[in-house]
C-alpha atoms as a PDB file:
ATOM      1  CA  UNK A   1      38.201  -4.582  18.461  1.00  0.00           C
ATOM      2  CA  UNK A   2      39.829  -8.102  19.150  1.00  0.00           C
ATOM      3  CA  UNK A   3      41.121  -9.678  15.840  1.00  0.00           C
ATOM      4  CA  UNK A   4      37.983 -11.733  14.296  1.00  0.00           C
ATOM      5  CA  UNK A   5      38.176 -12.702  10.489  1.00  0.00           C
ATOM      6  CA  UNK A   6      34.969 -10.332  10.083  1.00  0.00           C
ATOM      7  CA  UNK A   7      35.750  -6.800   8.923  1.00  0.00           C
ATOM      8  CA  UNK A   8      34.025  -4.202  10.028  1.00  0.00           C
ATOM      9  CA  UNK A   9      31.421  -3.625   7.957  1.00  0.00           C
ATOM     10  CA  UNK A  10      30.374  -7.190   8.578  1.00  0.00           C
ATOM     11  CA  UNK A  11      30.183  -6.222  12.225  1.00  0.00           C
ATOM     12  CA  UNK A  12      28.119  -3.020  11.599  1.00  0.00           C
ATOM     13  CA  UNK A  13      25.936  -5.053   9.636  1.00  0.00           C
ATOM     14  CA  UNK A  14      25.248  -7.760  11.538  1.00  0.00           C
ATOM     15  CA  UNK A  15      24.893  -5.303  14.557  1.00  0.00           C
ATOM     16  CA  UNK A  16      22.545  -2.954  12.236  1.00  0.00           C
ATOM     17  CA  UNK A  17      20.143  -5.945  11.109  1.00  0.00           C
ATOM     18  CA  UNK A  18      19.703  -7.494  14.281  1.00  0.00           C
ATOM     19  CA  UNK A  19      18.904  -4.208  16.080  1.00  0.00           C
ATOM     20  CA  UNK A  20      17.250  -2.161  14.055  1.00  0.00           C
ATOM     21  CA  UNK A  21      15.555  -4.561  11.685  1.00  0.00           C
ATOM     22  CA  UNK A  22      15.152  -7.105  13.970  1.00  0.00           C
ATOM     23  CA  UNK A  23      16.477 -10.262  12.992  1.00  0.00           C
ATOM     24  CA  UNK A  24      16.977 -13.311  14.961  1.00  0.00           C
ATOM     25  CA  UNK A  25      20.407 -15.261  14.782  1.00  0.00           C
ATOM     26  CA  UNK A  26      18.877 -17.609  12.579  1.00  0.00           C
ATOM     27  CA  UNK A  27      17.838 -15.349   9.717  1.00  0.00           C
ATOM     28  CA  UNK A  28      20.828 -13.513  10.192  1.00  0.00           C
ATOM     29  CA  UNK A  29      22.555 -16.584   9.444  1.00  0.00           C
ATOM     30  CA  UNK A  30      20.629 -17.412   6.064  1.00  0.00           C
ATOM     31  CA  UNK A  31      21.271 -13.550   5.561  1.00  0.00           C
ATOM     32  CA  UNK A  32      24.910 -13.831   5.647  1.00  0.00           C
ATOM     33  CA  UNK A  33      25.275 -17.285   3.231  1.00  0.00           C
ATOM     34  CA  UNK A  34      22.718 -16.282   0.789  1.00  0.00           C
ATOM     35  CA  UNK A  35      23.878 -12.934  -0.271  1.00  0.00           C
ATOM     36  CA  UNK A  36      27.487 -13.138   0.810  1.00  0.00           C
ATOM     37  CA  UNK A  37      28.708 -17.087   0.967  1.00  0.00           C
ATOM     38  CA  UNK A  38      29.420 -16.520   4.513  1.00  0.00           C
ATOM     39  CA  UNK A  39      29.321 -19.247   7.203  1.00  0.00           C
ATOM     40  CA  UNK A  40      28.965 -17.074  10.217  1.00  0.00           C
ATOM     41  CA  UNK A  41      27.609 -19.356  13.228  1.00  0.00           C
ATOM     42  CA  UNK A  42      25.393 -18.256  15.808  1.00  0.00           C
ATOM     43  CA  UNK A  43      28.147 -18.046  18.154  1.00  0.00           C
ATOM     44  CA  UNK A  44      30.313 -16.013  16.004  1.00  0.00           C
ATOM     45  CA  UNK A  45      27.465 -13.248  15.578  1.00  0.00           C
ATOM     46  CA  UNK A  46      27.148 -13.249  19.148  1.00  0.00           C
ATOM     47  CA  UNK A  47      30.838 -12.698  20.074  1.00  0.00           C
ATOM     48  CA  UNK A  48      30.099  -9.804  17.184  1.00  0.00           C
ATOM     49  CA  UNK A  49      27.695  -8.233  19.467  1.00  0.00           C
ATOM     50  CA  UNK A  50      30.061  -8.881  22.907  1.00  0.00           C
ATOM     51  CA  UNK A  51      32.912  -7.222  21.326  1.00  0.00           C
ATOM     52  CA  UNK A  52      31.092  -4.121  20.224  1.00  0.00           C
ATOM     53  CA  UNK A  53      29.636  -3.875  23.436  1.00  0.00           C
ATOM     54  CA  UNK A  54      31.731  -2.169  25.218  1.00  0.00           C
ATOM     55  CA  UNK A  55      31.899   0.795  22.434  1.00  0.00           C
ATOM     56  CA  UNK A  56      28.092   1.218  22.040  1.00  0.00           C
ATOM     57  CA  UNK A  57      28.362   1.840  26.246  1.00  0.00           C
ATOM     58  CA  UNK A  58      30.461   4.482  26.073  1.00  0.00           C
ATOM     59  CA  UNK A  59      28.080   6.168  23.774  1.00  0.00           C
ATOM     60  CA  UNK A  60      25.216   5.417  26.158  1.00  0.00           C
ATOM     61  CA  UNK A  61      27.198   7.359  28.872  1.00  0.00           C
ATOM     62  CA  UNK A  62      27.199  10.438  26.265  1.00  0.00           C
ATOM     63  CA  UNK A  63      23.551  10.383  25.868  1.00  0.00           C
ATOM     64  CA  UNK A  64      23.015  10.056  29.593  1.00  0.00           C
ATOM     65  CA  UNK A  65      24.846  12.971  30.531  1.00  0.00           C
ATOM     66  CA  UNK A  66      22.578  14.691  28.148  1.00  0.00           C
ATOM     67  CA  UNK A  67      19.466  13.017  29.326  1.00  0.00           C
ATOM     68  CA  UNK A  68      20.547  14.304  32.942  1.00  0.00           C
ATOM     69  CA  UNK A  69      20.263  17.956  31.477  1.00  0.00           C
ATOM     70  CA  UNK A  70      17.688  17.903  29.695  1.00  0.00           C
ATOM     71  CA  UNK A  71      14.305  20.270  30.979  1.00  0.00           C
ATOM     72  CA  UNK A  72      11.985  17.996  29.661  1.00  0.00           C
ATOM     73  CA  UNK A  73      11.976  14.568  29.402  1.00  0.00           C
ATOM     74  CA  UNK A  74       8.918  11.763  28.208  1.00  0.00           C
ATOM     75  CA  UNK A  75       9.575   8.149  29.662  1.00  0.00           C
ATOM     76  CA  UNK A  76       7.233   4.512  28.711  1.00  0.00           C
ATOM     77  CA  UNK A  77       8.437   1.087  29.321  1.00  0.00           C
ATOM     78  CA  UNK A  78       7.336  -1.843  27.813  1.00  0.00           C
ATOM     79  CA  UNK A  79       7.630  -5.802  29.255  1.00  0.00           C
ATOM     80  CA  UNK A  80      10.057  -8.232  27.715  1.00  0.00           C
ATOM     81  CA  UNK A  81      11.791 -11.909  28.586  1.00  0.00           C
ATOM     82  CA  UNK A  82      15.411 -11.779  30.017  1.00  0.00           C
ATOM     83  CA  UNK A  83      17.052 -14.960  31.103  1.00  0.00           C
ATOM     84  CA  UNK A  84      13.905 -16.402  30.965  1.00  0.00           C
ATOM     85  CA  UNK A  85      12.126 -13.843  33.472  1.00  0.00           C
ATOM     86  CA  UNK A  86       9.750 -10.655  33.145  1.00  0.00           C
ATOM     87  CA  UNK A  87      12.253  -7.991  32.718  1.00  0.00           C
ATOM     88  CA  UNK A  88      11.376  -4.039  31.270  1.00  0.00           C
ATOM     89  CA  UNK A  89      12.417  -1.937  28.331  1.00  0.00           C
ATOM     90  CA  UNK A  90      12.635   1.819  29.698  1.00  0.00           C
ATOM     91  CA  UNK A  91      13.183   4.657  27.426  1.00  0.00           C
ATOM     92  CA  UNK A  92      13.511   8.303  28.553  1.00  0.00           C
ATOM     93  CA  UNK A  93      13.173  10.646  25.516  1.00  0.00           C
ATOM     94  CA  UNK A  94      14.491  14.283  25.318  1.00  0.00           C
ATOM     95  CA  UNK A  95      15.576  16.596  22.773  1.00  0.00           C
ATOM     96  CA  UNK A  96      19.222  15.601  21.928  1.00  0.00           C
ATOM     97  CA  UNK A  97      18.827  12.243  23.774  1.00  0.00           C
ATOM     98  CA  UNK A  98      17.436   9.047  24.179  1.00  0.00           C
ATOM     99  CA  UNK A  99      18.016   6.918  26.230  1.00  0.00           C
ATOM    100  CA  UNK A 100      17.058   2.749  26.127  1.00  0.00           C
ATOM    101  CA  UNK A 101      17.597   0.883  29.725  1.00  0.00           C
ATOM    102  CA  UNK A 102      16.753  -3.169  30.640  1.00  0.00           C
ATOM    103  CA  UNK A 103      16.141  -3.890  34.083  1.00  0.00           C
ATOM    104  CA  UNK A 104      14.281  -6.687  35.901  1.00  0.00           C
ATOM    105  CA  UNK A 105      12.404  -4.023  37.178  1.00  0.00           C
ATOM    106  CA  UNK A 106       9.357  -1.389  36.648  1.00  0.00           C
ATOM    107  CA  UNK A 107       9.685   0.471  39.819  1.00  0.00           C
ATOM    108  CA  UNK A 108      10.514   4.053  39.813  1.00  0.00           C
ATOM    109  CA  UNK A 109      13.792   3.215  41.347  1.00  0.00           C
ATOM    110  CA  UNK A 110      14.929   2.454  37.501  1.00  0.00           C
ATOM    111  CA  UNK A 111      13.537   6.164  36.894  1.00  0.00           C
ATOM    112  CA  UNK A 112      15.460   7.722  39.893  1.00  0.00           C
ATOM    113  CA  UNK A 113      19.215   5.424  38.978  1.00  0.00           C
ATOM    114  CA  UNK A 114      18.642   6.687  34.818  1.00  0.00           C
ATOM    115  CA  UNK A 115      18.079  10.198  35.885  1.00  0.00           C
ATOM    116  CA  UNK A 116      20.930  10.437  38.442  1.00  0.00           C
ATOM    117  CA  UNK A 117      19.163  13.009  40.885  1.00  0.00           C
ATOM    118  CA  UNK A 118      18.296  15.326  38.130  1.00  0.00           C
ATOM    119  CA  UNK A 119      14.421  16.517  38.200  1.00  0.00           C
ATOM    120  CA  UNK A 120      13.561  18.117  34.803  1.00  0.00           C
ATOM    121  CA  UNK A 121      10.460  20.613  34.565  1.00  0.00           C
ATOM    122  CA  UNK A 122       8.573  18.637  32.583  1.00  0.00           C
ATOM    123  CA  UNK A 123       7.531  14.969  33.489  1.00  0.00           C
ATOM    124  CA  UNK A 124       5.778  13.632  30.605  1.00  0.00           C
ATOM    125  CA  UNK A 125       4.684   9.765  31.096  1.00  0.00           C
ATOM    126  CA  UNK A 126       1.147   7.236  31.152  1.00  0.00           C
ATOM    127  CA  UNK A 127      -0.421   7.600  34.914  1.00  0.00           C
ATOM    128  CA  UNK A 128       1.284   4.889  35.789  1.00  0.00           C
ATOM    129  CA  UNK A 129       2.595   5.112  39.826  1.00  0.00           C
ATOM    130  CA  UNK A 130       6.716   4.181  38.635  1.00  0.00           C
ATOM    131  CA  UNK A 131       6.418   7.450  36.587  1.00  0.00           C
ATOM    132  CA  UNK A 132       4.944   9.940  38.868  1.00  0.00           C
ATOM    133  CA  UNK A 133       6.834  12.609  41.253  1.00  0.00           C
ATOM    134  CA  UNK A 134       9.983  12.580  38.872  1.00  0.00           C
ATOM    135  CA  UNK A 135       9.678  16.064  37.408  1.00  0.00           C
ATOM    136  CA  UNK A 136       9.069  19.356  38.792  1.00  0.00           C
ATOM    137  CA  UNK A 137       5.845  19.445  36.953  1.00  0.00           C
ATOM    138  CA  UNK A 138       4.172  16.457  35.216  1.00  0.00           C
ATOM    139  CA  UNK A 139       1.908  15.685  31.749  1.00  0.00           C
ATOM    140  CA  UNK A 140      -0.350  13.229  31.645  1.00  0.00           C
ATOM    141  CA  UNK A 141      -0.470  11.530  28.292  1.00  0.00           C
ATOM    142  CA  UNK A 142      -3.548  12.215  26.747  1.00  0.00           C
ATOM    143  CA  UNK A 143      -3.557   9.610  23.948  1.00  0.00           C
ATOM    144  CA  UNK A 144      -3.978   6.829  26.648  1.00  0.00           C
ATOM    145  CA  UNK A 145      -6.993   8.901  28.727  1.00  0.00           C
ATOM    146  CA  UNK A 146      -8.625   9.784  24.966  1.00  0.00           C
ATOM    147  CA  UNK A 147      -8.630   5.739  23.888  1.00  0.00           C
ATOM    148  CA  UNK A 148     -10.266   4.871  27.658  1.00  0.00           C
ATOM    149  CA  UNK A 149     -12.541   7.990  26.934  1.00  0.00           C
ATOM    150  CA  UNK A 150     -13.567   6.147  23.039  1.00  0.00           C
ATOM    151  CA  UNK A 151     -13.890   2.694  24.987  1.00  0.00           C
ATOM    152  CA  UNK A 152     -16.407   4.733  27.287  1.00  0.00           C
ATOM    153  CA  UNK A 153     -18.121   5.705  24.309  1.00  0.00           C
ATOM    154  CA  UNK A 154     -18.876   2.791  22.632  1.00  0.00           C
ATOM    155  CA  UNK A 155     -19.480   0.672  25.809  1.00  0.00           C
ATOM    156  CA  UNK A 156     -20.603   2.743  28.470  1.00  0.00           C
ATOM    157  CA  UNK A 157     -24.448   3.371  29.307  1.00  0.00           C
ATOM    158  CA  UNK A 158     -24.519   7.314  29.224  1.00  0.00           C
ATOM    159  CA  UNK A 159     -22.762  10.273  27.393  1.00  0.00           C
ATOM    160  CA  UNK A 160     -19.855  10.423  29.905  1.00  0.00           C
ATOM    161  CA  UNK A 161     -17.315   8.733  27.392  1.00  0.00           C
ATOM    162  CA  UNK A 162     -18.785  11.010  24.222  1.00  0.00           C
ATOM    163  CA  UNK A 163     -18.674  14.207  26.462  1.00  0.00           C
ATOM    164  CA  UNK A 164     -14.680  13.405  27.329  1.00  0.00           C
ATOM    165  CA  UNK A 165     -13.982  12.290  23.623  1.00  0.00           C
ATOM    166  CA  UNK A 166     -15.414  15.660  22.614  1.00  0.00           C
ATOM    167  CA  UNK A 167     -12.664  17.726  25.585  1.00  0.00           C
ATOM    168  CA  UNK A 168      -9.950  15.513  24.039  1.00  0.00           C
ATOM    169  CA  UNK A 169     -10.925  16.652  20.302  1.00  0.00           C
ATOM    170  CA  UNK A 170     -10.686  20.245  22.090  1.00  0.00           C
ATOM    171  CA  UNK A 171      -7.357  19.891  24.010  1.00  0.00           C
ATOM    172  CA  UNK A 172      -5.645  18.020  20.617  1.00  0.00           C
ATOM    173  CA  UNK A 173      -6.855  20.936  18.809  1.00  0.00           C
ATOM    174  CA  UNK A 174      -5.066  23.553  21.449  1.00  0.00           C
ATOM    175  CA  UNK A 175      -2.088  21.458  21.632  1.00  0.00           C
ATOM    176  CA  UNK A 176      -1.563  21.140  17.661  1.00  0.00           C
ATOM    177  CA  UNK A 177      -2.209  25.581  17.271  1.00  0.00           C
ATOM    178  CA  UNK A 178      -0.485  26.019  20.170  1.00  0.00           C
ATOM    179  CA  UNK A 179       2.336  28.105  18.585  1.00  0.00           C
ATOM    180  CA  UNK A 180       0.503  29.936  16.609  1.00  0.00           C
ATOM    181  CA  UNK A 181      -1.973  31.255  19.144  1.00  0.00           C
ATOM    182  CA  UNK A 182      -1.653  34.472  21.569  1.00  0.00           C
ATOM    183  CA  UNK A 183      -0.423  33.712  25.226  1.00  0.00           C
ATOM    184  CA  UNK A 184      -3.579  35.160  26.398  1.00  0.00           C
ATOM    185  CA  UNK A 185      -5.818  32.718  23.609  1.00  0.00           C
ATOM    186  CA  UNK A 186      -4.055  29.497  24.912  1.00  0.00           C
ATOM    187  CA  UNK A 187      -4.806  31.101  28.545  1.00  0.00           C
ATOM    188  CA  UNK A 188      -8.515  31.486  27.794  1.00  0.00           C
ATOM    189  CA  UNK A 189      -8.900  27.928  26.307  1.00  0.00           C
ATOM    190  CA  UNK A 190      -7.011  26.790  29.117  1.00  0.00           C
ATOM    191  CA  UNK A 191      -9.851  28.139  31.396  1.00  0.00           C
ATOM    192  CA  UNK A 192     -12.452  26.727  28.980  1.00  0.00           C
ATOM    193  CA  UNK A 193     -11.127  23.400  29.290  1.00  0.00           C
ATOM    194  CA  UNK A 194     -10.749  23.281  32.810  1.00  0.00           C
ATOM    195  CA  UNK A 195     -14.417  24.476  33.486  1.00  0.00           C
ATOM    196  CA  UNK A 196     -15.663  21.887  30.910  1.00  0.00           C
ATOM    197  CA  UNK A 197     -13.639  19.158  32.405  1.00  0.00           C
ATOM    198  CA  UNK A 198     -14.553  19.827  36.090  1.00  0.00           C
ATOM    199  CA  UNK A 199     -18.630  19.906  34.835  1.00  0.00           C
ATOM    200  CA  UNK A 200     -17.811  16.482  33.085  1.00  0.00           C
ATOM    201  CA  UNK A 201     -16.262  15.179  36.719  1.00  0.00           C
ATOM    202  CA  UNK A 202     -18.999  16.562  38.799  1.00  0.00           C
ATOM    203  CA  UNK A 203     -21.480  14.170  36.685  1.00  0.00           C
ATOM    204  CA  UNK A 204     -23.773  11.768  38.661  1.00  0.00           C
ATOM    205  CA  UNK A 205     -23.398   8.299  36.632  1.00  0.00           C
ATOM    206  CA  UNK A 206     -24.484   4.718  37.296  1.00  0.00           C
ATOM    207  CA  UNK A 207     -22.248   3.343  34.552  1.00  0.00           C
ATOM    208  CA  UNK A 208     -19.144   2.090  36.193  1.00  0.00           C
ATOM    209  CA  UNK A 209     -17.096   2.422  33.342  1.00  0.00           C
ATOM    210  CA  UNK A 210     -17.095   5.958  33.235  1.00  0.00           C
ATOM    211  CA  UNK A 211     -16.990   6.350  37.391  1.00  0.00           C
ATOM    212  CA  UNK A 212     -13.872   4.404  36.952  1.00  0.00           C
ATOM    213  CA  UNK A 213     -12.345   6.597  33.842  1.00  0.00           C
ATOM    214  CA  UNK A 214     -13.785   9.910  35.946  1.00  0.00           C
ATOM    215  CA  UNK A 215     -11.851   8.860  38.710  1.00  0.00           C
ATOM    216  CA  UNK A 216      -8.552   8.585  36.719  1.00  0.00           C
ATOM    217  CA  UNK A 217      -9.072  12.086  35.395  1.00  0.00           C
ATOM    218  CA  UNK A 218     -10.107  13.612  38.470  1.00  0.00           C
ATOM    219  CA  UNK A 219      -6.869  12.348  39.980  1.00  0.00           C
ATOM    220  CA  UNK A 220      -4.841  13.573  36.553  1.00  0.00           C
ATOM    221  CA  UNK A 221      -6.601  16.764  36.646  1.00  0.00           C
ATOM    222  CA  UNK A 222      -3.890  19.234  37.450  1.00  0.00           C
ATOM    223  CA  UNK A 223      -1.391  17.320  34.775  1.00  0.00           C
ATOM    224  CA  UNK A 224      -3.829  17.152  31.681  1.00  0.00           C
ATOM    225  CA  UNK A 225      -3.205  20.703  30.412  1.00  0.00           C
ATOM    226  CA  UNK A 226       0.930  20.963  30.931  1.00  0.00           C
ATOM    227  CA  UNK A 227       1.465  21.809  27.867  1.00  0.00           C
ATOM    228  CA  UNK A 228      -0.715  24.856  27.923  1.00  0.00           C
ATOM    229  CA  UNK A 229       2.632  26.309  30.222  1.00  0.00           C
ATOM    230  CA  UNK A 230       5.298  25.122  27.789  1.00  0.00           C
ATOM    231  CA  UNK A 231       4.170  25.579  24.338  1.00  0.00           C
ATOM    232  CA  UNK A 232       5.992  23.848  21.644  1.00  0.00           C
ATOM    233  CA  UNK A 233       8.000  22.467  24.340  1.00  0.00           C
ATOM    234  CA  UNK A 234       5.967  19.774  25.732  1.00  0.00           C
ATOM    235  CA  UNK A 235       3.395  17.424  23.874  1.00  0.00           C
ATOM    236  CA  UNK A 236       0.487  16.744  24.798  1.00  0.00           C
ATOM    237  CA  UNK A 237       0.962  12.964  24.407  1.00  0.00           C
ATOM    238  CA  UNK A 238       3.409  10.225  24.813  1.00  0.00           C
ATOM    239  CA  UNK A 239       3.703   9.130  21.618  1.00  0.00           C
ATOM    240  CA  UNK A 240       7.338   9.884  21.470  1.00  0.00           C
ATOM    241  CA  UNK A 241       8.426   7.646  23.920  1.00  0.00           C
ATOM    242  CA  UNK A 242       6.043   4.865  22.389  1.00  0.00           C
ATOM    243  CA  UNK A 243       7.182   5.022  19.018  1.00  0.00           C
ATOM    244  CA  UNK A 244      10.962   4.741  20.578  1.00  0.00           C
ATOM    245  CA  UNK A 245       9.810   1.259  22.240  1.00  0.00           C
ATOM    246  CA  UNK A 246       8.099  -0.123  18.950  1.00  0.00           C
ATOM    247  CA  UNK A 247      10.975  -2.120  17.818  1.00  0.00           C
ATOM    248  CA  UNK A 248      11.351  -3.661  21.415  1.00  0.00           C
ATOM    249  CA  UNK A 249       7.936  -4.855  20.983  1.00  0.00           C
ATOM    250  CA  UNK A 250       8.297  -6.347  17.664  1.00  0.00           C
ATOM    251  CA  UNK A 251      11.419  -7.856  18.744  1.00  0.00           C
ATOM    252  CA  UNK A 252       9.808  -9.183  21.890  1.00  0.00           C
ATOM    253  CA  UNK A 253       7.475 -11.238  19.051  1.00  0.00           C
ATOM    254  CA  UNK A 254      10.139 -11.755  16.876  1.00  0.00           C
ATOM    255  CA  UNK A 255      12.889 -13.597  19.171  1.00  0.00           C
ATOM    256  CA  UNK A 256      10.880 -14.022  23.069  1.00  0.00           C
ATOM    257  CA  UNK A 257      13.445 -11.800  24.207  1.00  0.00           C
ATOM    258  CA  UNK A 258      16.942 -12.152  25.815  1.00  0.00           C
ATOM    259  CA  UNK A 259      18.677 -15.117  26.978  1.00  0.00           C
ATOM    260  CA  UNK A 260      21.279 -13.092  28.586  1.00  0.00           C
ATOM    261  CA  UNK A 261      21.163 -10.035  31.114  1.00  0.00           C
ATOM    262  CA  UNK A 262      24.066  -8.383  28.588  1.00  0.00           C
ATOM    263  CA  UNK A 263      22.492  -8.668  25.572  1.00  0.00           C
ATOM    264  CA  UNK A 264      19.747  -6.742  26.337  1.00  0.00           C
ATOM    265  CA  UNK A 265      21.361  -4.756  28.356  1.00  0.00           C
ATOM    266  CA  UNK A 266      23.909  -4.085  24.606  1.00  0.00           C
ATOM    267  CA  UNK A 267      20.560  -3.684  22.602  1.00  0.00           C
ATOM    268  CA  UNK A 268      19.607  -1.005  24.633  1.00  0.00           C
ATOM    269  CA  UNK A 269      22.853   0.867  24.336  1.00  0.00           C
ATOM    270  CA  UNK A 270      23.172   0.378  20.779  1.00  0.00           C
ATOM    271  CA  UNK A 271      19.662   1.789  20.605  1.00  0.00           C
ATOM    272  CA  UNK A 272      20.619   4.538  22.520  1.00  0.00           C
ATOM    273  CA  UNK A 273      23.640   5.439  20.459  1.00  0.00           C
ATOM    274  CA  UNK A 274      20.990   5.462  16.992  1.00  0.00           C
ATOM    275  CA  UNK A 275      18.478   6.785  18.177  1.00  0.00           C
ATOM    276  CA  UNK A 276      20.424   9.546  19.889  1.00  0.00           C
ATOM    277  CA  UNK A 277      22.051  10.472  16.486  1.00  0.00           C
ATOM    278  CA  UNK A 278      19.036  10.201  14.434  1.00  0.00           C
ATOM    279  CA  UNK A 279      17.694  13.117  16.476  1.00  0.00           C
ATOM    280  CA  UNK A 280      20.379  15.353  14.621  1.00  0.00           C
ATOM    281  CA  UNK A 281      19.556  13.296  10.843  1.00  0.00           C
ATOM    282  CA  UNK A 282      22.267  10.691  11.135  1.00  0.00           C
ATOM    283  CA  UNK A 283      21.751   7.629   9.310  1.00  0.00           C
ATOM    284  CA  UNK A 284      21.131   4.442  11.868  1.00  0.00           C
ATOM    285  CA  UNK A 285      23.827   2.029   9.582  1.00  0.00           C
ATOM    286  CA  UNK A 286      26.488   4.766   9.427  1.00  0.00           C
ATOM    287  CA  UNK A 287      26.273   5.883  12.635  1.00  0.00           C
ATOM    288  CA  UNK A 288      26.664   1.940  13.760  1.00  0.00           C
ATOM    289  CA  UNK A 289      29.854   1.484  11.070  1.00  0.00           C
ATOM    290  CA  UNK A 290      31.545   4.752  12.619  1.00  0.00           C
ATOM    291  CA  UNK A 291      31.051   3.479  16.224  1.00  0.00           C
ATOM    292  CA  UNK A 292      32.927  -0.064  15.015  1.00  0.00           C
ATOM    293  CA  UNK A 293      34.923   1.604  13.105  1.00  0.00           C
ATOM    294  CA  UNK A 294      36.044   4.585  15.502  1.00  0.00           C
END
């Protein structure tokens, strides 16, 4: 690092609070002079952040070449502010990897630059367009389909939403014993599910809620039941991917986002390099202090 009259540990916490906790500059600044008598301007924290930069980068590039191995791999995004425009928060999650990129963009061209011509087996996204056609197979969250399905339920004007809550109940149910159950059990409640669903699509309805959720599963039809092929390997939901964006959402609350392409673009490799290690235990603040410190 260039010579700064902040040690390291200064750095790594600075870094640590503002990523993972979320502070702004401001509170970061009462931070520093309350508990330590320091007088750390906004500026200095933010030549903090430019000078680890660089390091946190390098680490990114480690997880990516992971990421670009990996057979199955679950991707959100999330909106955010940077420079003052609508920008994106990707994450693509794996088993040893995961990996945080800011673009301006949510087309799937931000998919096809992350992934670097690799197509896992397993695509497992929300139906949105960006995140189809990017894995050799594909699984459709069910969380998101199951809370339309609920919405159905309690708005809609026949049993169409209660029938499809009930087949999500079911497929949670297989996806949580999955494991534990005979090949040739998950095969036969595979079949159940499927015959259920397609009676539950071939339903005449007036309500045009549940035409409209009915024609999102008919289209996700062949990518609800993945899982079924890859037990214990694939979920059955996205919620891995959405719990990795949380923090970007609070933050997006917290501060309004980024006033600078590289700062966001820094957050997200600095969340990359934690979150990557904290799939093996590592702590977030230790793993931050031995990337300063290295």
């Amino acid at each position: 690092m260039a010579l700064t009259p902040f040690g390291r540990r200064i750095h790594a916490l600075a870094l640590y609070l503002k990523s993972n906790q979320l502070f702004s500059y401001q509170r970061l600044q009462g931070l520093f002079a309350d508990l330590f008598g320091l007088d750390v301007s906004q500026g200095a924290l933010m030549n903090m952040f430019k000078r680890a930069a660089p390091i946190f980068a390098a680490r990114r590039d480690d997880a990516l070449v992971a990421l670009r191995r990996a057979q199955v791999v679950a991707c959100d995004e999330t909106g955010m502010r940077i420079e003052g425009c609508n920008g994106y928060q990707w994450v693509f999650c794996a088993s040893d990897a995961i990996v945080h990129t800011a673009a301006f963009s949510r087309a799937a061209q931000v998919v096809r630059d992350t992934m670097g011509g690799h197509q896992p087996d397993v695509w497992v996204s929300d139906r949105y367009t960006g995140q189809q056609g990017h894995g050799l197979h594909h699984q459709t969250c069910l969380a998101h389909l199951d809370r339309k399905a609920r919405f159905v339920e309690r708005h809609g004007s026949d049993f169409i939403g209660m029938r499809l809550k009930l087949w999500f109940d079911r497929a949670f149910a297989l996806a949580r014993a999955i494991t534990t159950l005979a090949a040739a059990t998950v095969k036969s409640r595979r079949r159940a599910l499927l015959r259920d669903l397609d009676a539950i699509l071939a339903t005449a309805t007036d309500c045009e809620l549940a035409q409209e959720l009915l024609g999102q599963i008919g289209r996700a039809r062949n990518q609800l039941l993945t899982f079924c092929d890859f037990p214990g390997k694939v979920d059955a939901t996205n919620n891995v991917s959405e719990r990795a964006l949380r923090p970007s959402v609070i933050q997006r609350k917290v501060t309004n986002g980024y006033r600078a392409k590289w700062a966001a673009d820094a957050e997200a490799d600095l969340r990359t390099t934690v979150d990557t290690a904290r799939l093996s235990g590592a702590n977030p603040f230790h793993t931050i202090l031995g990337a300063v410190s290295a």
